[in-house]
N, C-alpha and C. Protein backbone atom coordinates (compact mmCIF):
# COMPACT_ATOMS: atom_id res chain seq x y z
N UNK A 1 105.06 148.12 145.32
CA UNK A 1 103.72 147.58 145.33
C UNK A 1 103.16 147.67 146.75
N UNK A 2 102.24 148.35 146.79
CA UNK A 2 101.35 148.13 148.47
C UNK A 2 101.08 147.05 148.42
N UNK A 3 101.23 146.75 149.77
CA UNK A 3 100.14 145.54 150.75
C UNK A 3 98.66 145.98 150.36
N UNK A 4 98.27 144.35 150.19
CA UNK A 4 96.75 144.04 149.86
C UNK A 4 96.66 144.42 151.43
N UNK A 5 94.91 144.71 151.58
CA UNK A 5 94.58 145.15 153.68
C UNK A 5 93.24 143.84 152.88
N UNK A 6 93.07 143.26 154.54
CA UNK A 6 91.82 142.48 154.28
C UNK A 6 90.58 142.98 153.86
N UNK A 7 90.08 144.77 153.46
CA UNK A 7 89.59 144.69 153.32
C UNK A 7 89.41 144.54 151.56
N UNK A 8 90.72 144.94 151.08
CA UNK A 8 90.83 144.57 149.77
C UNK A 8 90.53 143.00 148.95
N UNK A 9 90.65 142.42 150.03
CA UNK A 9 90.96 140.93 150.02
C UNK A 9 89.35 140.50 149.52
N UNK A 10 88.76 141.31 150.58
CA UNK A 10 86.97 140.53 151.01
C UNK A 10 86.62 141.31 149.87
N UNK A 11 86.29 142.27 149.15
CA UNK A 11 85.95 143.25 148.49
C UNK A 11 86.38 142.34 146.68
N UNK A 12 87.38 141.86 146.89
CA UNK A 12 87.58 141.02 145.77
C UNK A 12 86.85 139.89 145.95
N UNK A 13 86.39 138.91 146.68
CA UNK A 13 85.58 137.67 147.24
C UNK A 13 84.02 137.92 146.95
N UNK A 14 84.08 139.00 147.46
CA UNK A 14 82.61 139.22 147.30
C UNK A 14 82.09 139.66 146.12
N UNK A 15 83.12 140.61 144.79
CA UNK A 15 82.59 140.80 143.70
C UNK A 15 82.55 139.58 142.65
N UNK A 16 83.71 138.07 142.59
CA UNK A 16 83.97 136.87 142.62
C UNK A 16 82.63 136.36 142.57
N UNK A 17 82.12 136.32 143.83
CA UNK A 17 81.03 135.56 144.20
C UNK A 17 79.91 135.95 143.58
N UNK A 18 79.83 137.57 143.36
CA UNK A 18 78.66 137.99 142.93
C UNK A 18 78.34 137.72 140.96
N UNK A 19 79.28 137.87 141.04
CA UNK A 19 79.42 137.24 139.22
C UNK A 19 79.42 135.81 139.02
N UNK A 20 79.52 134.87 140.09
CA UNK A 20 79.61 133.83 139.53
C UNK A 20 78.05 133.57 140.00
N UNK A 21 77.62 134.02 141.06
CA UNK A 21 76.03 134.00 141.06
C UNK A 21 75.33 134.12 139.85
N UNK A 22 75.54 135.66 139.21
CA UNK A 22 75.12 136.21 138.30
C UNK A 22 75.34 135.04 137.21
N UNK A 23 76.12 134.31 137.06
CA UNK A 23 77.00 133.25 135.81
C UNK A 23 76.07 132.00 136.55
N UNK A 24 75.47 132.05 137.37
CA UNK A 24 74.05 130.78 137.43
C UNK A 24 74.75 129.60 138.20
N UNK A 25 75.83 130.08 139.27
CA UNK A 25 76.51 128.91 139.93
C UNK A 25 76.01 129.16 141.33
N UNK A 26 76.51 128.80 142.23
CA UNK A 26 75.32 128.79 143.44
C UNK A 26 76.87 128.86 144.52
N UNK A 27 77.18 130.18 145.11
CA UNK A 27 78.31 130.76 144.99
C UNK A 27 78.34 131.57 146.79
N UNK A 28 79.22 130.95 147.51
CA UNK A 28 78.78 131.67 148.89
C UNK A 28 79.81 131.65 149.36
N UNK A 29 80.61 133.42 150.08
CA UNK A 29 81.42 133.74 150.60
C UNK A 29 81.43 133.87 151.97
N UNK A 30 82.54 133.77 152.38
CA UNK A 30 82.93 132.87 153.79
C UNK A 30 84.67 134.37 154.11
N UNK A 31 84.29 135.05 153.96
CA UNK A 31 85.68 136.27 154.03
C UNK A 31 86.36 135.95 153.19
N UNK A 32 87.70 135.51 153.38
CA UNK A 32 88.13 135.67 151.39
C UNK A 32 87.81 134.21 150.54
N UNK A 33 87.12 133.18 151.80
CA UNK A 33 86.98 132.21 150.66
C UNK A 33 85.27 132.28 149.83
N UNK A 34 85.13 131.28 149.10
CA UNK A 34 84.12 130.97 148.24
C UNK A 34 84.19 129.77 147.97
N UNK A 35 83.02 129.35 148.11
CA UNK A 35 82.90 127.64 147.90
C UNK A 35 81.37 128.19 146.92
N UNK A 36 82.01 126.73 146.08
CA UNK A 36 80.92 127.10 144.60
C UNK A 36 80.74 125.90 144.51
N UNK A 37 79.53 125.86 144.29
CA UNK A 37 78.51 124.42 143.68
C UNK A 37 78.28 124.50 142.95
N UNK A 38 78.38 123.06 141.35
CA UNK A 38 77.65 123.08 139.97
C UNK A 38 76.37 122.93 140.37
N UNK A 39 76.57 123.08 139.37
CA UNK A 39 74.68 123.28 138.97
C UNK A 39 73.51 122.13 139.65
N UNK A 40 74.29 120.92 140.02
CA UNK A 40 73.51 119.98 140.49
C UNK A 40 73.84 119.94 141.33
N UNK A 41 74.64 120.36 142.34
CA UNK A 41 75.31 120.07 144.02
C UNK A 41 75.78 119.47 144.05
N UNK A 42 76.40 118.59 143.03
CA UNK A 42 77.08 117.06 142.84
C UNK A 42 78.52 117.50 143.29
N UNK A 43 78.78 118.47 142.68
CA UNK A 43 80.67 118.64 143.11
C UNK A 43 80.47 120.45 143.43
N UNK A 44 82.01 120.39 144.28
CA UNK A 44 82.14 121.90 144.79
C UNK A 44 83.26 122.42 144.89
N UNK A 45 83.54 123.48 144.93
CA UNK A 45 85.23 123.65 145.22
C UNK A 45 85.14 125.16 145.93
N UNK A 46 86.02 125.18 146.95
CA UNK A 46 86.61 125.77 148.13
C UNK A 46 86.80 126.58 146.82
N UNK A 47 87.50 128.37 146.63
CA UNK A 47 88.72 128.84 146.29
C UNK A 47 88.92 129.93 147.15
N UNK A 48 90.43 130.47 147.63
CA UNK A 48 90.88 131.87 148.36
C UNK A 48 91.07 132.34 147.85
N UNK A 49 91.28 133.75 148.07
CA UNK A 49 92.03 135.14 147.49
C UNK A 49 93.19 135.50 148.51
N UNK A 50 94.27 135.41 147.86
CA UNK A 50 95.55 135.82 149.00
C UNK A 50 96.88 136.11 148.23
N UNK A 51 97.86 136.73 148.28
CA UNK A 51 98.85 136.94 148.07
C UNK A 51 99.58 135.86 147.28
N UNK A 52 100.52 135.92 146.47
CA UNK A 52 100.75 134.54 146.27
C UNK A 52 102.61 135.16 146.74
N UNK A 53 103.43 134.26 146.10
CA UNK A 53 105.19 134.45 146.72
C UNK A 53 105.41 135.95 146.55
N UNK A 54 104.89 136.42 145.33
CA UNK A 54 105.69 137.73 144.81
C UNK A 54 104.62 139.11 145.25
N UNK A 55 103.81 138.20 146.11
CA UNK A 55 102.82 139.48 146.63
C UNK A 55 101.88 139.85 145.86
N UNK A 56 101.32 138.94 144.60
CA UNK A 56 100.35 139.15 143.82
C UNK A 56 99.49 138.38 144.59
N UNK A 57 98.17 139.42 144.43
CA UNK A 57 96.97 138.82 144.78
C UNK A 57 96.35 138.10 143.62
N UNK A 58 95.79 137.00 144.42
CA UNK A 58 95.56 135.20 143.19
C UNK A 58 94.28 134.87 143.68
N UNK A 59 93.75 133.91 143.36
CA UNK A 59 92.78 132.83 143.81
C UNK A 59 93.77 131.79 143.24
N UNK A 60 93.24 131.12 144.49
CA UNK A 60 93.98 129.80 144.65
C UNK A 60 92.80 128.58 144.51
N UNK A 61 93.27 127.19 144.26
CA UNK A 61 92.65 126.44 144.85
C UNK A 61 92.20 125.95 145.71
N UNK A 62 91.27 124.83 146.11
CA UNK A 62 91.40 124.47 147.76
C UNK A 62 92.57 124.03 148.12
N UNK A 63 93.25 123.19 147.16
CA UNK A 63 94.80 122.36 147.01
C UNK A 63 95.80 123.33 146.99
N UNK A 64 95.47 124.41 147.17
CA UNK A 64 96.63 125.41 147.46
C UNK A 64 97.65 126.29 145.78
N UNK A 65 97.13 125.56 145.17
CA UNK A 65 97.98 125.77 143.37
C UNK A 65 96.86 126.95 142.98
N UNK A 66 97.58 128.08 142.57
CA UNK A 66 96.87 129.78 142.15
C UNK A 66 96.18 129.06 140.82
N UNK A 67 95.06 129.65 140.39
CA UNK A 67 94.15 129.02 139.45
C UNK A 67 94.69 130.31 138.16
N UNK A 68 94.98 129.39 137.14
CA UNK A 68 95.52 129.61 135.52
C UNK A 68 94.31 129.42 134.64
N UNK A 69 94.79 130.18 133.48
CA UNK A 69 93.94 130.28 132.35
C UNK A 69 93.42 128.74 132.14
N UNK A 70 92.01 128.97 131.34
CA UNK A 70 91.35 127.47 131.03
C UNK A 70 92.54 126.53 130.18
N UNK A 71 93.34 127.60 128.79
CA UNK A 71 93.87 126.86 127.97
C UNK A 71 95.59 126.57 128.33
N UNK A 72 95.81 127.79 129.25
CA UNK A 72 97.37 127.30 129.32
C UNK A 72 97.56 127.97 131.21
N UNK A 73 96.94 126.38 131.70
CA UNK A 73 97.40 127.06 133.17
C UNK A 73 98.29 127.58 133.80
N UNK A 74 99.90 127.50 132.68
CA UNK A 74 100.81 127.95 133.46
C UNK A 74 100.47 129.84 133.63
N UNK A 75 100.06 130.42 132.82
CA UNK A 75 99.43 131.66 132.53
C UNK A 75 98.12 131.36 133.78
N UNK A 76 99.13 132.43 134.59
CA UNK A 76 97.90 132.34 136.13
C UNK A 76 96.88 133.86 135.96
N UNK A 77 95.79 133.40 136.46
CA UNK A 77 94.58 134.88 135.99
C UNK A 77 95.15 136.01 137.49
N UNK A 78 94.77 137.20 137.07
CA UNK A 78 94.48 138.51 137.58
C UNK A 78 93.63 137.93 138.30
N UNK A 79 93.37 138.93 139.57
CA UNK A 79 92.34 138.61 140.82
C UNK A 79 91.05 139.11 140.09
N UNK A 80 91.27 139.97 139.21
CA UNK A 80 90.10 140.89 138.32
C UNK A 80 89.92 140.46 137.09
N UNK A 81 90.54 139.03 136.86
CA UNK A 81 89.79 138.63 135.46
C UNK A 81 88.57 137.67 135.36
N UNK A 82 87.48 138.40 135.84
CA UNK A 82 86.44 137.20 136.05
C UNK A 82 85.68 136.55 135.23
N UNK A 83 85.99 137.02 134.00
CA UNK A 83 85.03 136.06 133.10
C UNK A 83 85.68 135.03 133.10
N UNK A 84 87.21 134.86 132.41
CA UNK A 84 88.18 133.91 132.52
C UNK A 84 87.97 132.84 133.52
N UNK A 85 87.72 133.66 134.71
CA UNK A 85 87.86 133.08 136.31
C UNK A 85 86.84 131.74 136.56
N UNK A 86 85.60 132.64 136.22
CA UNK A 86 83.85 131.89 135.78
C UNK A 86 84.49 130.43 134.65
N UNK A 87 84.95 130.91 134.19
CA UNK A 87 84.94 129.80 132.99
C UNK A 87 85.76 128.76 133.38
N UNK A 88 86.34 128.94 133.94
CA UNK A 88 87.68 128.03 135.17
C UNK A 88 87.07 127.12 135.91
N UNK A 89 86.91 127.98 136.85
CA UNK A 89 85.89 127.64 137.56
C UNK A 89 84.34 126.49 137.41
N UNK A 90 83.87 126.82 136.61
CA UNK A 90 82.67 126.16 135.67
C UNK A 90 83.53 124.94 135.47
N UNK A 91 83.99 124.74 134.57
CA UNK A 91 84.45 123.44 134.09
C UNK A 91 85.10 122.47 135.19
N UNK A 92 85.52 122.84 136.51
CA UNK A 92 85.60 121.98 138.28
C UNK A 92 84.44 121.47 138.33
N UNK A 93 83.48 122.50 138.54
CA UNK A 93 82.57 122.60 139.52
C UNK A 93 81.02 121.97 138.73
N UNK A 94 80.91 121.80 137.03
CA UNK A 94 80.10 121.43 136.02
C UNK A 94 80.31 120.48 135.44
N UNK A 95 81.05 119.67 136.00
CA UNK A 95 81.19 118.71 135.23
C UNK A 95 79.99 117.58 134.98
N UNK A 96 80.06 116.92 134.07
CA UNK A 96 78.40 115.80 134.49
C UNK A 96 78.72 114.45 134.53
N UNK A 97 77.92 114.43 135.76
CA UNK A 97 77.96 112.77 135.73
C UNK A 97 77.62 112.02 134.74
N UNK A 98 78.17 110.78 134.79
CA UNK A 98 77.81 109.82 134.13
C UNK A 98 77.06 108.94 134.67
N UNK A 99 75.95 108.87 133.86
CA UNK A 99 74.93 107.86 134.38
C UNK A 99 75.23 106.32 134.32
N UNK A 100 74.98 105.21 134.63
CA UNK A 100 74.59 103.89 134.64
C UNK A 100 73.78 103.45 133.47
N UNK A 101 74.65 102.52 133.26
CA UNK A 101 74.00 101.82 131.82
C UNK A 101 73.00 100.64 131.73
């Protein structure tokens, strides 16, 4: 397996970012990270792109744990599965407040 080069790294961040734009989240890259805001600015989350133990390239959390499928997180996503990714993602970052009664 080759070494990921940073520019592979940013090149994945930035297509990430650009789909989750496109997916109506408000989405801004920082070199391999991305910090994403729901829809109301209420909550946000950091994520990287980096290697993980076995040299697979991941997105991670801000908390450092590689981000897994919506239904069975132990099943961790491809750096290139972005719909999956979006939908992950979304449900952090969309959640809704609860109002006052």
């Amino acid at each position: 397996m080759k070494p990921y080069t940073a520019e592979d790294i940013y090149a994945y961040a930035k297509w990430l970012t650009q789909e989750c734009q496109a997916a109506g989240l408000n989405a801004e890259q920082y070199g391999a990270e991305i910090l994403i805001h729901g829809a109301n600015n209420h909550l946000s989350e950091r994520i990287i792109c980096r290697p993980d133990d076995q040299n697979h390239i991941r997105w991670h959390w801000s908390w450092g744990v590689p981000i897994g499928h919506l239904t069975d997180s132990a099943r961790l996503l491809a750096v290139d599965d972005i719909a999956e990714l979006i939908r992950v993602i979304s449900k952090v970052v969309c959640v809704p407040l609860r109002r006052g009664r």
